[in-house]
C-alpha atoms as a PDB file:
ATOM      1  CA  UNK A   1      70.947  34.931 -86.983  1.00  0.00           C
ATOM      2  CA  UNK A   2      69.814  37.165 -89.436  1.00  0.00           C
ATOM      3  CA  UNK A   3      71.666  39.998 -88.223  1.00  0.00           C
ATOM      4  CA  UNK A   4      75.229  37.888 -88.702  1.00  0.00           C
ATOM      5  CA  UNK A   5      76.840  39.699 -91.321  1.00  0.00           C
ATOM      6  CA  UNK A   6      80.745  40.696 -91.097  1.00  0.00           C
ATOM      7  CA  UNK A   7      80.502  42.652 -94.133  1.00  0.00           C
ATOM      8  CA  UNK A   8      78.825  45.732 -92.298  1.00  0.00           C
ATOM      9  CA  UNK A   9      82.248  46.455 -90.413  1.00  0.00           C
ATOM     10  CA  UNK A  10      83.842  49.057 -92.114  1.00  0.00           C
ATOM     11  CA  UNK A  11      87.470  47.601 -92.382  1.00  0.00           C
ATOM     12  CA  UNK A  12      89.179  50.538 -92.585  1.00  0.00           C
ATOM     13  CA  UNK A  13      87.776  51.874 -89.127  1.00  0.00           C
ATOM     14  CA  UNK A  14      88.461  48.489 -87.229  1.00  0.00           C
ATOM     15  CA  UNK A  15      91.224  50.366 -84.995  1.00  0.00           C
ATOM     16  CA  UNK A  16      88.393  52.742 -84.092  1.00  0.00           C
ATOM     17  CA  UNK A  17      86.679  50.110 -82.568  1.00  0.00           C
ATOM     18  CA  UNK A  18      86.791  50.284 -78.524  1.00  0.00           C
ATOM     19  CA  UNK A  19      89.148  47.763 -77.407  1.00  0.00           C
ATOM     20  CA  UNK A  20      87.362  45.674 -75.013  1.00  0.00           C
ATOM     21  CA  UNK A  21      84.626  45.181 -78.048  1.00  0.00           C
ATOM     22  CA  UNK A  22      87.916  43.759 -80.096  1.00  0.00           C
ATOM     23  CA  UNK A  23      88.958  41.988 -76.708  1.00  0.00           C
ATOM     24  CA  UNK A  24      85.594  40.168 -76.957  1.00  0.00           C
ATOM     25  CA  UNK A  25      86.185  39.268 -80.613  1.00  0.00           C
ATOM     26  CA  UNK A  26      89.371  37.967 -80.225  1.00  0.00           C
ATOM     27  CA  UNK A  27      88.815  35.988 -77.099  1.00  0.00           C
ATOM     28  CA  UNK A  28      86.819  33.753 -79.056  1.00  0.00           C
ATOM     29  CA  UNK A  29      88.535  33.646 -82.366  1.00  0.00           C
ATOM     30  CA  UNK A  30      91.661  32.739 -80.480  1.00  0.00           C
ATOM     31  CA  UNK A  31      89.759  30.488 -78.729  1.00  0.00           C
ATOM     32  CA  UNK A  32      88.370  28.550 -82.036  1.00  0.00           C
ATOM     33  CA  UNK A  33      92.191  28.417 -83.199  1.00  0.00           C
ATOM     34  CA  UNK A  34      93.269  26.356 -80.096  1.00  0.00           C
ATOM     35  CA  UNK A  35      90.248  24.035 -79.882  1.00  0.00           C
ATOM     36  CA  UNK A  36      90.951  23.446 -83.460  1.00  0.00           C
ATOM     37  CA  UNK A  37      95.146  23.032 -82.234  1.00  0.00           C
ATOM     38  CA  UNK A  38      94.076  21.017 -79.455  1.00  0.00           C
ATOM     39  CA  UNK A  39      91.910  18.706 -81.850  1.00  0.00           C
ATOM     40  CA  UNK A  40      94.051  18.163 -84.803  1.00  0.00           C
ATOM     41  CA  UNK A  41      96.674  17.233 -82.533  1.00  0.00           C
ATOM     42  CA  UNK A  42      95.122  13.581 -81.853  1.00  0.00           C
ATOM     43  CA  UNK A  43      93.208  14.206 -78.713  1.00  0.00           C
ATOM     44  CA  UNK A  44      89.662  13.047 -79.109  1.00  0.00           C
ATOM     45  CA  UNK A  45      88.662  12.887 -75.529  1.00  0.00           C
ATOM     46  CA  UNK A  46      86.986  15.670 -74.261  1.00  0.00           C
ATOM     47  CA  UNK A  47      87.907  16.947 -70.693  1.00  0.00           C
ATOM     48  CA  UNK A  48      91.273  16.323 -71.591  1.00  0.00           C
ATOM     49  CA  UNK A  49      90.922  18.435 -74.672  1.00  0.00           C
ATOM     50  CA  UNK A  50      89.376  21.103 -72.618  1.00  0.00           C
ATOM     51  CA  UNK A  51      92.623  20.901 -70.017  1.00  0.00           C
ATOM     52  CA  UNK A  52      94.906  21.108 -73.369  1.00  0.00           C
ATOM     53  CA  UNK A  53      92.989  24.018 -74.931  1.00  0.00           C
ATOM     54  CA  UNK A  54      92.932  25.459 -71.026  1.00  0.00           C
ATOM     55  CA  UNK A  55      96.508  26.092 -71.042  1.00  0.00           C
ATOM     56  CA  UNK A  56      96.799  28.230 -74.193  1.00  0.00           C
ATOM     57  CA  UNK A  57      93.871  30.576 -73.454  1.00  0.00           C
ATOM     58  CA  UNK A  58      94.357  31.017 -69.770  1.00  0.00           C
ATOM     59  CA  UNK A  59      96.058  34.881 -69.057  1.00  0.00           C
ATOM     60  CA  UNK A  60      99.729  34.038 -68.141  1.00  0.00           C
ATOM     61  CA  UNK A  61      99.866  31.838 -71.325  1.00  0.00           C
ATOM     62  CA  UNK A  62      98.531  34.612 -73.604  1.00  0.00           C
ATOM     63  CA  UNK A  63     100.758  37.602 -71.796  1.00  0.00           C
ATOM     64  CA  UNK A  64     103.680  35.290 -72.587  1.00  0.00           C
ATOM     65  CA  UNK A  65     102.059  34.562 -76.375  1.00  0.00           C
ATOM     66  CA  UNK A  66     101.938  38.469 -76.282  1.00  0.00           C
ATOM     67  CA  UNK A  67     105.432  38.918 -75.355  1.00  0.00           C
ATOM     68  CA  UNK A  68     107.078  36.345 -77.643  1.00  0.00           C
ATOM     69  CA  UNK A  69     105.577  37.992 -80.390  1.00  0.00           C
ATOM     70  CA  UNK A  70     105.796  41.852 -79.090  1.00  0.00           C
ATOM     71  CA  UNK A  71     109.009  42.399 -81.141  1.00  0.00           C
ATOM     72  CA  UNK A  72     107.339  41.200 -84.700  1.00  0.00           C
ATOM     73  CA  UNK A  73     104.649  43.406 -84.258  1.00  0.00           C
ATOM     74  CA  UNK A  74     103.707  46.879 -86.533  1.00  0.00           C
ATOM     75  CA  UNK A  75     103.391  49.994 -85.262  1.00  0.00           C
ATOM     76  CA  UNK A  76      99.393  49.981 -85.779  1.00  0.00           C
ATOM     77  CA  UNK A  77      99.635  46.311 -84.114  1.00  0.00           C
ATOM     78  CA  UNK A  78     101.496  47.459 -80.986  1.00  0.00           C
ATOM     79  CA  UNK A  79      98.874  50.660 -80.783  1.00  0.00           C
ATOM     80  CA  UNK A  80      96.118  47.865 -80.957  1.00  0.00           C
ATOM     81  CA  UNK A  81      97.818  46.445 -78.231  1.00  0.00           C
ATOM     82  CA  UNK A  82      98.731  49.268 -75.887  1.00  0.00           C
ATOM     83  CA  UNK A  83      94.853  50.446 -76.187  1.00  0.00           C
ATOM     84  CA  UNK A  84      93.783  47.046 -75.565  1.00  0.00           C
ATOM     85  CA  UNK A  85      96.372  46.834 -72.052  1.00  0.00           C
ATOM     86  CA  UNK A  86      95.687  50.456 -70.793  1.00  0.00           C
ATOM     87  CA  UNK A  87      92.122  49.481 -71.051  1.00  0.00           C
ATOM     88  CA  UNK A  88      89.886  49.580 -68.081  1.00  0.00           C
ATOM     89  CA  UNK A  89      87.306  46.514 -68.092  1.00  0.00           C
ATOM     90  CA  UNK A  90      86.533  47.414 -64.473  1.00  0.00           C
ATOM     91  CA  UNK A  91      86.442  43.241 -63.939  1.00  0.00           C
ATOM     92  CA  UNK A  92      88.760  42.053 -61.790  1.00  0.00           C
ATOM     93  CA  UNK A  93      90.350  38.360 -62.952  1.00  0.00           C
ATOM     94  CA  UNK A  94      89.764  35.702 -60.322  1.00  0.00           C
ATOM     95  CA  UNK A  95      92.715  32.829 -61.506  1.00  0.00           C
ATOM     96  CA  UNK A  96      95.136  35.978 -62.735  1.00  0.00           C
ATOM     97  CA  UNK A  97      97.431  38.218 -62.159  1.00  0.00           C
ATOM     98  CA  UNK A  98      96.300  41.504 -63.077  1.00  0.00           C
ATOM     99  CA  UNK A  99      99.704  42.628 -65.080  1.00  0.00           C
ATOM    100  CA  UNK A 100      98.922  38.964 -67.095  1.00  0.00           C
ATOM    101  CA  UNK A 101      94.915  39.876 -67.033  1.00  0.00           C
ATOM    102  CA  UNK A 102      96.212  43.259 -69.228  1.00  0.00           C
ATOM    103  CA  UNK A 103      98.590  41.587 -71.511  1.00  0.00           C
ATOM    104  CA  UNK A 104      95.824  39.073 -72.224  1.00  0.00           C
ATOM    105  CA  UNK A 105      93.366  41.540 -72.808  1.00  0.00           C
ATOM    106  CA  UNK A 106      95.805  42.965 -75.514  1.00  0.00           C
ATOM    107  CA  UNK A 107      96.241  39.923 -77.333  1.00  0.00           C
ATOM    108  CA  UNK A 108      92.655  39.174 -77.350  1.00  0.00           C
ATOM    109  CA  UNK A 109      92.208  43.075 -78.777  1.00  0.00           C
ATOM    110  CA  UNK A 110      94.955  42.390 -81.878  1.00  0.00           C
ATOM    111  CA  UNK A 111      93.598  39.220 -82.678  1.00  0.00           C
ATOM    112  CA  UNK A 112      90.285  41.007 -82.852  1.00  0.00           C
ATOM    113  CA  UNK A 113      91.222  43.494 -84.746  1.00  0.00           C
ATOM    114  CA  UNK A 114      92.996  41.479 -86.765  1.00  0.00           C
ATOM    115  CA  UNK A 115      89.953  39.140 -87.307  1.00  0.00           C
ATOM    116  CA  UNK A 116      87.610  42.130 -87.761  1.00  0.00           C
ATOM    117  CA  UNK A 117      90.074  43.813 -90.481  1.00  0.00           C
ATOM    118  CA  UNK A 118      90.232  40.501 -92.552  1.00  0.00           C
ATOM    119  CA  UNK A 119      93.600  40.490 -92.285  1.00  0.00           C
ATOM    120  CA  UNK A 120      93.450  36.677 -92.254  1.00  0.00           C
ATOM    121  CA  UNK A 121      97.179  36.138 -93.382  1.00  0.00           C
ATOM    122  CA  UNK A 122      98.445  38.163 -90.427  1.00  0.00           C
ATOM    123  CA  UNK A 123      96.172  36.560 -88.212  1.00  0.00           C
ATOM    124  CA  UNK A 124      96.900  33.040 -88.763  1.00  0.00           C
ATOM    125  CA  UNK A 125     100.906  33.751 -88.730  1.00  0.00           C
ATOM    126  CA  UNK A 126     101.116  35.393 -85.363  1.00  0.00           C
ATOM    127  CA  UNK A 127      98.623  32.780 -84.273  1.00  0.00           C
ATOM    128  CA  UNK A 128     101.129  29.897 -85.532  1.00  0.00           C
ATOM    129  CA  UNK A 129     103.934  31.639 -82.800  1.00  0.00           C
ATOM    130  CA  UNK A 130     101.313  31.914 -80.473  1.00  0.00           C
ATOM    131  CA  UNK A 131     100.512  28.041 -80.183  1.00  0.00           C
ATOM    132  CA  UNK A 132     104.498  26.730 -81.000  1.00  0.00           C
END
């Protein structure tokens, strides 16, 4: 993983970024922040840990994460967000609604951007409302 290197992003261009790239980010950060939920809650088997971590990162739970926190958001967070729902992935979600496929897909983009800017604080605070 030579090639693993964060610091080439340029930081201040992040929102430039096409939003299904920051979708792809963010799916996974968000995902590492629920495993890691779903763990230090006291759950040390694994399929059940997998069900527990299932429910945060499936779509309807993260458009509802997205509306809960819709109303704390910027203005540069909520244009992260409408690029990331007016985006068009061309997939077509199997287990989700396609209004809840969108709003996930925007949550996924501002926690990517988020990630990508190294704007860590932010991050972890809207990820605290996201998993309460």
């Amino acid at each position: 993983m030579s090639n693993f290197n964060l610091s080439n992003i340029d930081i201040n261009n992040v929102s430039l970024i096409n939003p299904l790239v920051l979708a792809y980010i963010g799916d996974s950060v968000f995902e590492v922040y629920v495993r890691t939920k779903v763990v230090n809650d006291g759950m040390l088997k694994t399929n059940k840990l997998h069900r527990l971590a299932t429910e945060h990162v499936k779509a309807k739970a993260q458009a509802e994460a997205l509306i809960r926190i819709s109303e704390n958001l910027t203005e540069e967070e909520l244009n992260i967000v409408r690029r990331g729902k007016n985006a068009n992935s061309n997939t077509i979600p199997k287990n989700a609604d396609v209004v809840d496929y969108k709003k996930a897909t925007a949550l996924e983009a501002l926690i990517g951007y988020l990630f990508l800017g190294k704007k860590n604080e932010r991050l972890e605070e809207l990820i605290k409302i996201f998993l309460s």
